[in-house]
Protein backbone atom coordinates (compact mmCIF):
# COMPACT_ATOMS: atom_id res chain seq x y z
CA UNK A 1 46.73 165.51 105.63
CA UNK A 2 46.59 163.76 108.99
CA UNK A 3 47.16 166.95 110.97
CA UNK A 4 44.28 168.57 108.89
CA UNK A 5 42.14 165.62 110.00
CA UNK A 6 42.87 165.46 113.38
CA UNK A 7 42.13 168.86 113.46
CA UNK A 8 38.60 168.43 112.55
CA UNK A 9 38.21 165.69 114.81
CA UNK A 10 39.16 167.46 118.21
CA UNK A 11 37.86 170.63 116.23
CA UNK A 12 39.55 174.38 116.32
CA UNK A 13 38.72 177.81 116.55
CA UNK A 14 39.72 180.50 113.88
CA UNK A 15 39.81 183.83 115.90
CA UNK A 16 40.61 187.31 115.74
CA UNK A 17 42.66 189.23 117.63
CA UNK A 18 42.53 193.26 117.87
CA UNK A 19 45.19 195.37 119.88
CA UNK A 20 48.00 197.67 120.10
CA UNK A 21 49.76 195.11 121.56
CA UNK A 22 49.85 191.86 119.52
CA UNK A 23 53.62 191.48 119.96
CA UNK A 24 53.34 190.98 123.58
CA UNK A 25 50.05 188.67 122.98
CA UNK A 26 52.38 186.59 120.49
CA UNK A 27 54.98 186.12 122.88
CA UNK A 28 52.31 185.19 125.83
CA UNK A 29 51.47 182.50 123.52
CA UNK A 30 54.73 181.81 122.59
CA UNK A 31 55.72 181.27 126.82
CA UNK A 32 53.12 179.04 127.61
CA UNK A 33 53.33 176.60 124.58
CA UNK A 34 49.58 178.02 122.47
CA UNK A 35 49.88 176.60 119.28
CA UNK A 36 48.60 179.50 116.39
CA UNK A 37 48.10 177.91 113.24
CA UNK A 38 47.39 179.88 109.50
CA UNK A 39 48.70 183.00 110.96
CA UNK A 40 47.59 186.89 109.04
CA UNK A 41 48.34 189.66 109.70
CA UNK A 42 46.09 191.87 108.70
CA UNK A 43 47.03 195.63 109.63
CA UNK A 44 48.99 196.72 112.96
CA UNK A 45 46.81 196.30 114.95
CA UNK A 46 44.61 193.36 113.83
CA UNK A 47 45.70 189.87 113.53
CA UNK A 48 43.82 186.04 112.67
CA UNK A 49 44.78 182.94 113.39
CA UNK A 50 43.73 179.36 114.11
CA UNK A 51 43.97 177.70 117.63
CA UNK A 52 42.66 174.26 118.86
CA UNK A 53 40.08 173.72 121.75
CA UNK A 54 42.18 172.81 124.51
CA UNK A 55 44.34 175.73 123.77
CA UNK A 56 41.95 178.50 123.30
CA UNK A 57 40.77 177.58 126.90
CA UNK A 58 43.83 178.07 128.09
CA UNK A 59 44.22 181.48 126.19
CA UNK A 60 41.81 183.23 128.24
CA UNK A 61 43.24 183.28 131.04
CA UNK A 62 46.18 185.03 129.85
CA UNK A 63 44.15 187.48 127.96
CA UNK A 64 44.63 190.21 130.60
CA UNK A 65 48.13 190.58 130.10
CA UNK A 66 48.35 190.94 126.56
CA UNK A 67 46.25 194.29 126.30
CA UNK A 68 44.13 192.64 123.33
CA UNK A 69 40.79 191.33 122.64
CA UNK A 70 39.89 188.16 121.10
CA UNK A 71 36.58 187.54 118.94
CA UNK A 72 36.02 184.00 117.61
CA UNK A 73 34.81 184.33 113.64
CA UNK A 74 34.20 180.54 113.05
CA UNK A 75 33.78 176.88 114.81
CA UNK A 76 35.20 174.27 113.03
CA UNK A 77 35.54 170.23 113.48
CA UNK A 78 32.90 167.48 115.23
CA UNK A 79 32.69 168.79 118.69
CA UNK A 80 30.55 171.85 117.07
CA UNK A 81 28.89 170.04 114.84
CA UNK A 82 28.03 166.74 117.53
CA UNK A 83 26.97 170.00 119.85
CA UNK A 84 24.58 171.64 117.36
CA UNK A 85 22.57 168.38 117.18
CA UNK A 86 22.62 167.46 120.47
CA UNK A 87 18.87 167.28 121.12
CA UNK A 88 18.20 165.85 117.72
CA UNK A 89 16.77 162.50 119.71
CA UNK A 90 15.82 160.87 117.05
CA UNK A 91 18.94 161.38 114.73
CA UNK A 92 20.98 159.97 117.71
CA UNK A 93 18.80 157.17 118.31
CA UNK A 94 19.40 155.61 114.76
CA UNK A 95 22.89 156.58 114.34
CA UNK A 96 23.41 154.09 117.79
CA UNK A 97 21.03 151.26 116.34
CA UNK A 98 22.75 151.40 113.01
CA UNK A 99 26.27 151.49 114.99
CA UNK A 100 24.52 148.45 117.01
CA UNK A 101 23.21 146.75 113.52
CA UNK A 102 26.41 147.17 111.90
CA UNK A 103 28.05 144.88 114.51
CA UNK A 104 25.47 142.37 114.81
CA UNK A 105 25.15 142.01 110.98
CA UNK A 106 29.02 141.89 110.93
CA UNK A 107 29.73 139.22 113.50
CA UNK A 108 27.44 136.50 111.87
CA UNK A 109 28.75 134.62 108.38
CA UNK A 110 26.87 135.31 105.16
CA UNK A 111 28.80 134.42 102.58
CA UNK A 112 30.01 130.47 101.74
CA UNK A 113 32.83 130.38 98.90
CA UNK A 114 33.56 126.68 97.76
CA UNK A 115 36.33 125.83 95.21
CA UNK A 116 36.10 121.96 94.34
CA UNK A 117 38.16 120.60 92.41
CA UNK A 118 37.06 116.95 90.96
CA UNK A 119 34.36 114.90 90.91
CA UNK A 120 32.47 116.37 94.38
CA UNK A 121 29.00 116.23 94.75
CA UNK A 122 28.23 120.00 96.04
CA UNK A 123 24.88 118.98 97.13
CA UNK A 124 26.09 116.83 99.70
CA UNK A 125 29.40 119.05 100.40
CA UNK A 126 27.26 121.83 101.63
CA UNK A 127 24.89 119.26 103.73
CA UNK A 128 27.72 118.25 106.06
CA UNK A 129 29.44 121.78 106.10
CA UNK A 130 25.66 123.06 107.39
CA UNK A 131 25.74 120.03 109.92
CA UNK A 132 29.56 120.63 110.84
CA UNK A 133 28.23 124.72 111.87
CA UNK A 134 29.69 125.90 108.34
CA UNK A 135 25.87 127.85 107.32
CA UNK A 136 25.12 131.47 106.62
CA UNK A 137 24.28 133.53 109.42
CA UNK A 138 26.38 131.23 111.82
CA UNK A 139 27.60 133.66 114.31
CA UNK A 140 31.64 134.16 113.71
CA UNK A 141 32.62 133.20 117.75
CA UNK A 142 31.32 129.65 116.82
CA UNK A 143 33.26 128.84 114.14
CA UNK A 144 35.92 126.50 114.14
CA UNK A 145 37.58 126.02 110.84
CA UNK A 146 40.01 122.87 111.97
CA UNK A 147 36.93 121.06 113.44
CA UNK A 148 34.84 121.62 110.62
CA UNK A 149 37.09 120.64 108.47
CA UNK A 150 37.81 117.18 110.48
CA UNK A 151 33.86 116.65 110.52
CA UNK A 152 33.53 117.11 106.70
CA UNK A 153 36.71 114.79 106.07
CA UNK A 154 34.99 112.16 108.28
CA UNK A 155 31.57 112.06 106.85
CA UNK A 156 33.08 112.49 103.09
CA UNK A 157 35.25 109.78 102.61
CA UNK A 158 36.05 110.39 99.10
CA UNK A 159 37.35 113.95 99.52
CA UNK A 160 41.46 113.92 99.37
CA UNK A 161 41.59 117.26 100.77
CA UNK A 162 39.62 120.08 102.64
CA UNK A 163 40.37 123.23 103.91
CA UNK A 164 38.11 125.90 105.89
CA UNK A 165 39.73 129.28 106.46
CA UNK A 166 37.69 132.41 107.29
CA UNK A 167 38.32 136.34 106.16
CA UNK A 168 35.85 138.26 108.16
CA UNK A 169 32.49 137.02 107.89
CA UNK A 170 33.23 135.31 104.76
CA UNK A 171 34.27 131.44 105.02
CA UNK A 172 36.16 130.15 102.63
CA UNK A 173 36.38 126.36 101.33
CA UNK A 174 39.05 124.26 99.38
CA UNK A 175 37.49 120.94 98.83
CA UNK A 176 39.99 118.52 96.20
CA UNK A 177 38.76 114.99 95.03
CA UNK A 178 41.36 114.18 92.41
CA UNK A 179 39.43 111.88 89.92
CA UNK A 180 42.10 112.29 87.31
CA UNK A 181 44.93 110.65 89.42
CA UNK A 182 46.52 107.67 88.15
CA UNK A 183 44.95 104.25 89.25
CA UNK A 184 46.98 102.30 91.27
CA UNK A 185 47.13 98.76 89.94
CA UNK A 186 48.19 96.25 92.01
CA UNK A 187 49.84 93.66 90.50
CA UNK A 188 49.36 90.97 92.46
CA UNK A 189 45.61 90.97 91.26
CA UNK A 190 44.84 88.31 88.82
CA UNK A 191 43.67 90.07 85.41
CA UNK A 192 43.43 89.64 81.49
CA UNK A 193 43.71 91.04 78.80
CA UNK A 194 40.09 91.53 76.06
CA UNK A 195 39.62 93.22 73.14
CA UNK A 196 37.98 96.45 73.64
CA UNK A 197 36.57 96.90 69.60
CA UNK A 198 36.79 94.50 66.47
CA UNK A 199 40.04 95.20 64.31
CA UNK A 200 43.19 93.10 63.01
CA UNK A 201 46.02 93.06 65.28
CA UNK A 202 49.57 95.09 63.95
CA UNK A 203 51.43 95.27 66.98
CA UNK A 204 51.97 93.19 70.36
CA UNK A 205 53.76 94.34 73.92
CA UNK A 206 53.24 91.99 75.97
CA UNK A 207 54.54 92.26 79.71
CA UNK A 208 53.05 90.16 81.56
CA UNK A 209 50.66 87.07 81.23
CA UNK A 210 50.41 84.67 78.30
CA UNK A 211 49.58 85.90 74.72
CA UNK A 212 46.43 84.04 73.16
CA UNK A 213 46.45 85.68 70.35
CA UNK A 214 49.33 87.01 67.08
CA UNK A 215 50.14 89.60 64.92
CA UNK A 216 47.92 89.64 62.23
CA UNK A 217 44.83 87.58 63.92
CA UNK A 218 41.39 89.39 63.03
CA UNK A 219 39.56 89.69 66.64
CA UNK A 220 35.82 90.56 68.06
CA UNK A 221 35.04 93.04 70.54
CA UNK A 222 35.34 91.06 74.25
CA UNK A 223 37.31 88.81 72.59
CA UNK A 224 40.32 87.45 75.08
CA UNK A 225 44.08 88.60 73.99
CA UNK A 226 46.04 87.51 76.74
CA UNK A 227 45.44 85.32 80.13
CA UNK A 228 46.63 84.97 82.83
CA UNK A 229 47.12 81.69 83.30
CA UNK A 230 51.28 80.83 81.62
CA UNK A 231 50.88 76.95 80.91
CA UNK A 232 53.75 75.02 82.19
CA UNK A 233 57.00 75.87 79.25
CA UNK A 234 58.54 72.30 80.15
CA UNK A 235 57.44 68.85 81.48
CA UNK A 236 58.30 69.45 85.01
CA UNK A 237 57.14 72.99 85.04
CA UNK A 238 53.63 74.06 87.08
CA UNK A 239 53.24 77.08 85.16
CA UNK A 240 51.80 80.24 87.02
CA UNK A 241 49.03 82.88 87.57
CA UNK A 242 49.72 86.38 87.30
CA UNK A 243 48.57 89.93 86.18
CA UNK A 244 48.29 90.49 82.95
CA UNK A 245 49.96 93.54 81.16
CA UNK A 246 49.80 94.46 77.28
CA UNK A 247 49.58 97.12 74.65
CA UNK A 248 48.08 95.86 71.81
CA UNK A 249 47.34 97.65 68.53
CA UNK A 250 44.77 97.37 65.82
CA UNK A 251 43.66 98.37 62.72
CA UNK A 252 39.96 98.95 63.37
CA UNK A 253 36.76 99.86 60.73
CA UNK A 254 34.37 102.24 62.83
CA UNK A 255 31.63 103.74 61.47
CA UNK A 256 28.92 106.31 62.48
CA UNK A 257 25.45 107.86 61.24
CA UNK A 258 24.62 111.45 62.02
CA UNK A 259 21.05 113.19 61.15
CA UNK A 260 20.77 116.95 61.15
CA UNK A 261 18.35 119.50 59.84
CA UNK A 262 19.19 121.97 57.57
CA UNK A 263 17.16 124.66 58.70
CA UNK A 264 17.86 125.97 61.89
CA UNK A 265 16.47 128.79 64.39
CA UNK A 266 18.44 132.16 65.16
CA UNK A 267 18.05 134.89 66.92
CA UNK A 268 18.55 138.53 65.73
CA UNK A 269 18.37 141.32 68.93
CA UNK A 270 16.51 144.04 67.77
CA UNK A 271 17.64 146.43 70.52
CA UNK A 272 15.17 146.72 72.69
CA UNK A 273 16.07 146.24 76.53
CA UNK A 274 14.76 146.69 80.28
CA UNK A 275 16.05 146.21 83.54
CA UNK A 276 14.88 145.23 86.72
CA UNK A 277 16.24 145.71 90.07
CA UNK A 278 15.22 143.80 93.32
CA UNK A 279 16.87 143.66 97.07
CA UNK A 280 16.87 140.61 98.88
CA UNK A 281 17.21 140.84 102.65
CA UNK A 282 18.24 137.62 103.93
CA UNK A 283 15.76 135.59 102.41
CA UNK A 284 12.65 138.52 101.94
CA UNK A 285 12.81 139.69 98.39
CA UNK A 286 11.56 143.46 97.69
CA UNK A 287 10.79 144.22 94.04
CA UNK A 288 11.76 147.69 92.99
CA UNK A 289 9.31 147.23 90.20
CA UNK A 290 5.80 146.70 89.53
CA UNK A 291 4.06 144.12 88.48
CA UNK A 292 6.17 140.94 87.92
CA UNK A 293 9.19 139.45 85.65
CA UNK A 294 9.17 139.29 81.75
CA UNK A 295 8.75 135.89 80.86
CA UNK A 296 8.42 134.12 77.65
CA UNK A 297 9.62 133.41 73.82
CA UNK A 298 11.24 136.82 72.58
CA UNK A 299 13.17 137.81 75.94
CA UNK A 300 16.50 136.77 76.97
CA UNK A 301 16.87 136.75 80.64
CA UNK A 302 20.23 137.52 82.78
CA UNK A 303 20.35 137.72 86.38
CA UNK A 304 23.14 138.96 88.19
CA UNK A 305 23.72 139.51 91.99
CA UNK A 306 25.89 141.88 94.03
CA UNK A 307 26.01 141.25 97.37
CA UNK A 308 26.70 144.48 100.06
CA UNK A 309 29.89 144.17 101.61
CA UNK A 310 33.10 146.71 102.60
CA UNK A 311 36.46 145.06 101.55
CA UNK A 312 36.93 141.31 101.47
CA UNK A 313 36.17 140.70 104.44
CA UNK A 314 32.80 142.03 105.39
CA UNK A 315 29.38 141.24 104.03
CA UNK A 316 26.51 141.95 104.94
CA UNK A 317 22.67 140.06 104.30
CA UNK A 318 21.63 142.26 101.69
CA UNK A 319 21.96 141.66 97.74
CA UNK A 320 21.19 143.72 95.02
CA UNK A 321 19.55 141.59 92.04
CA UNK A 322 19.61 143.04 88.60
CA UNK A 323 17.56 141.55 85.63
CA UNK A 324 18.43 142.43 82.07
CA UNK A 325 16.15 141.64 79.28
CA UNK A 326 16.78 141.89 75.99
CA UNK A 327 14.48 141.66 72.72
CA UNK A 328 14.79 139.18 70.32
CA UNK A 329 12.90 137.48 67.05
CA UNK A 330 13.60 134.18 66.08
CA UNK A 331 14.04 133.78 62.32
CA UNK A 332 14.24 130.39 60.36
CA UNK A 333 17.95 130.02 57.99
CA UNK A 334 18.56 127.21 56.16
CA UNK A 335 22.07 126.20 55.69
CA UNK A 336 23.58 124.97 52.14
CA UNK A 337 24.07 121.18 52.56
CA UNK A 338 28.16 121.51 51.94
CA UNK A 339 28.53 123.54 55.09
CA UNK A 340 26.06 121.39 57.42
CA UNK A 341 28.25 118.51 56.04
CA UNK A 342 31.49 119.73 56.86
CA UNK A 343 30.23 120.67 60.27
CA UNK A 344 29.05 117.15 61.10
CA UNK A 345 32.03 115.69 59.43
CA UNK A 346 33.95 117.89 62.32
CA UNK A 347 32.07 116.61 64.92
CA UNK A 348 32.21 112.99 63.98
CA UNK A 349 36.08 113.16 64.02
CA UNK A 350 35.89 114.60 67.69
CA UNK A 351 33.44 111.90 68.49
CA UNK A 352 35.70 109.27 67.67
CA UNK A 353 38.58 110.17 68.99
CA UNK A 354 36.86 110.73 72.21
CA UNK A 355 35.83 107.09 72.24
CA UNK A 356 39.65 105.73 71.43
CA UNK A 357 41.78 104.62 74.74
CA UNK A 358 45.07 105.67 72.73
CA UNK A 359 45.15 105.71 68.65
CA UNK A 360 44.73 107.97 65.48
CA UNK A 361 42.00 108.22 62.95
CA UNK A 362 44.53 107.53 59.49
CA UNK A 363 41.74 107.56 56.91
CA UNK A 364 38.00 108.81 56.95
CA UNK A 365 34.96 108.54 53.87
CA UNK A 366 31.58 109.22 54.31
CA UNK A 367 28.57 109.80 51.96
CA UNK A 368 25.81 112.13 52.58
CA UNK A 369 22.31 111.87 51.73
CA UNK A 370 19.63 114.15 52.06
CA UNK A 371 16.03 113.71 53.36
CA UNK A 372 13.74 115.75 53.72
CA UNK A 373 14.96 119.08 55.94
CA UNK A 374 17.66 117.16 57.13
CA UNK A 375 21.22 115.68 56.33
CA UNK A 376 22.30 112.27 56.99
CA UNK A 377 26.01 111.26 57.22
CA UNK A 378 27.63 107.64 56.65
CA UNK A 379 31.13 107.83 57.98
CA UNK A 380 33.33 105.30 58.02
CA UNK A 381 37.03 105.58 59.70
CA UNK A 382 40.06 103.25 59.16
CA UNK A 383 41.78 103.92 62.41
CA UNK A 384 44.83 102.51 64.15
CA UNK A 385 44.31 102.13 68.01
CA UNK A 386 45.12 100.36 71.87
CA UNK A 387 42.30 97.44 72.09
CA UNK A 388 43.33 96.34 75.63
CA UNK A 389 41.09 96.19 78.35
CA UNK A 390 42.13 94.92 81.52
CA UNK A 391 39.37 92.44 82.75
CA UNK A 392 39.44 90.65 86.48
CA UNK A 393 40.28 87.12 85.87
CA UNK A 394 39.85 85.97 89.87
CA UNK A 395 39.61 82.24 90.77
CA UNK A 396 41.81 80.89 88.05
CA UNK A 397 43.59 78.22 89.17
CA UNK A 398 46.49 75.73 87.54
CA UNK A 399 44.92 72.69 86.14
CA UNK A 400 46.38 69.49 88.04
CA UNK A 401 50.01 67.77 86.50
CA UNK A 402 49.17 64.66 85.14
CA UNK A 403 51.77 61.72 85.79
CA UNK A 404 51.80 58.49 83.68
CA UNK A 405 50.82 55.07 85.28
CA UNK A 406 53.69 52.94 84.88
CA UNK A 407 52.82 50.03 86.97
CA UNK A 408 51.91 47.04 85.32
């Protein structure tokens, strides 16, 4: 395979050669090193074969001793076919400006991947990667991936990690802000402990600070649990200040009202569909349809984009946009009230397990009522959950030991 293509790239002859004599024209070629490819013979005296370029030139001069004629029957490979279209101006011409446009386009940056991960405000990520050089069409030979990288750390102080590698013309960013990372507590910081919902109090850990309240005490949402402040546990003792650490679990009563209708919208696709292509050129969009966009109630919209590129590592300006429609009517279904119920009943139980810091939902009743078009649900949960909240309790101090006046 690689002979056959460099064959066609220095290009070869395939020739004929006529004679009495092709034994002594074989060995010629044989002597000074000519290369005959695809060799037939066809009678005795009539012979074709395939030679390159370089060594039919050579060929001819030896042609005198070999008592034989040669007759090239075809040129094949680029050298004949660059010579056929050699005053083709024109063809030349745009074959160098698309070589020339194929470099320019190629040596510029056009396409930005970012994978965050955490709470990162993209706006602003892609602000200071624009004003650290990181924008599309930068040219490649002024990027610099560890200085952007250092000027988007600096100006985005919450970021825990950034990374700016480049494959081709396509930069690449890894931008971590880990949100969900435990919160260092520092416990020399002065805290309490408050209840974070109204319940009746079933179990105590307390590991630090001084319990204000018991097993068994009914307490109000904000109410305080434990203190920091430990009162003095003798007559000569100070007592101290400290952070405050406790699990503390409740029996809690929540409850919860959800409305919804019972008739709801749907749509059915009937079928019907059209597509729309457009090419966007850097930023000039050119329809490849007339008129403009379907818009409006009975059409369902995609978009999809495609940008030109060869490999993964070269893109070029130029995207090919694709819009899909699709036909739809909107019918009206009402739903029985049992299923609408269980469905809210569902989502209720999500809802308040979401809002629990650590617990269980042991029993649930509800009653459902309907009015109008719609269903309304009264739940009401007996659940069994952490009520601590950690609350600052800064600028406590130890009240003053009082001594008894003995003089007289």
């Amino acid at each position: 395979m690689i002979i056959k293509l460099l064959s066609l790239l220095f290009g070869y002859v395939r020739i004929t050669i006529r004679g009495s004599t092709i034994e002594r024209f074989l060995n010629v070629c044989i002597k000074n090193e000519i290369k005959l490819h695809k060799i037939e013979r066809k009678d005795e005296i009539c012979m074709c074969a395939s030679v390159s370029i370089y060594d039919f030139r050579r060929l001819l001069h030896y042609m005198g001793r070999t008592g034989c004629h040669v007759h090239i029957t075809k040129k094949i490979g680029l050298p004949f076919f660059i010579y056929k279209l050699r005053k083709r101006y024109a063809l030349w011409f745009g074959t160098i400006l698309a070589v020339l446009l194929f470099f320019a386009l190629t040596s510029c940056i056009w396409v930005i991947d970012i994978e965050a991960s955490g709470d990162i405000d993209l706006v602003e990520l892609r602000k200071n990667l624009n004003d650290a050089g990181a924008y599309t069409g930068a040219p490649i030979y002024f990027i610099d991936e560890t200085k952007i990288a250092q000027t988007v750390r600096f100006n985005m102080k919450t970021l825990d990690y950034i990374s700016v590698s480049r494959l081709g013309n396509r930069l690449i960013i890894q931008a971590i802000n880990d949100t969900d990372a435990p919160e260092i507590q520092d416990d020399k910081s002065v805290t309490g402990i408050v209840a974070s919902y109204d319940g009746v109090i079933t179990k105590m850990d307390v590991k630090g600070g001084y319990p204000l309240v018991k097993v068994g005490d009914a307490v109000l949402q904000g109410d305080k649990l434990v203190t920091a402040l430990t009162p003095p546990t003798t007559e000569q003792g100070t007592g101290h200040i400290g952070h405050s650490i406790a699990s503390i679990t409740a029996d809690t009563l929540r409850t919860e009202q959800s409305i919804t209708s019972l008739t709801r919208l749907k749509k059915e696709y009937t079928g019907k569909t059209k597509t729309q292509f457009a090419i966007l050129i850097g930023n000039f969009r050119i329809n490849l349809y007339i008129g403009t966009g379907i818009s409006g109630i009975g059409w369902e919209k995609t978009v999809s984009e495609n940008q030109l590129h060869i490999g993964e590592g070269t893109y070029f300006p130029i995207k090919i946009i694709r819009q899909d429609y699709k036909k739809y009517n909107v019918t009206e279904i009402t739903y029985s009230e049992q299923a609408i119920e269980q469905e809210m009943l569902e989502n209720a139980k999500a809802r308040l397990k979401n809002t629990m810091i650590s617990g269980e939902i042991n029993t649930i009743s509800y009653t459902s009522e309907k009015k109008d078009d719609a269903l309304i649900l009264n739940i009401t949960a007996h659940c069994t959950e952490d009520i601590a909240s950690e609350i600052s309790e800064e600028g406590l101090t130890l009240p003053e030991k009082q001594t008894e006046n003995t003089s007289q």
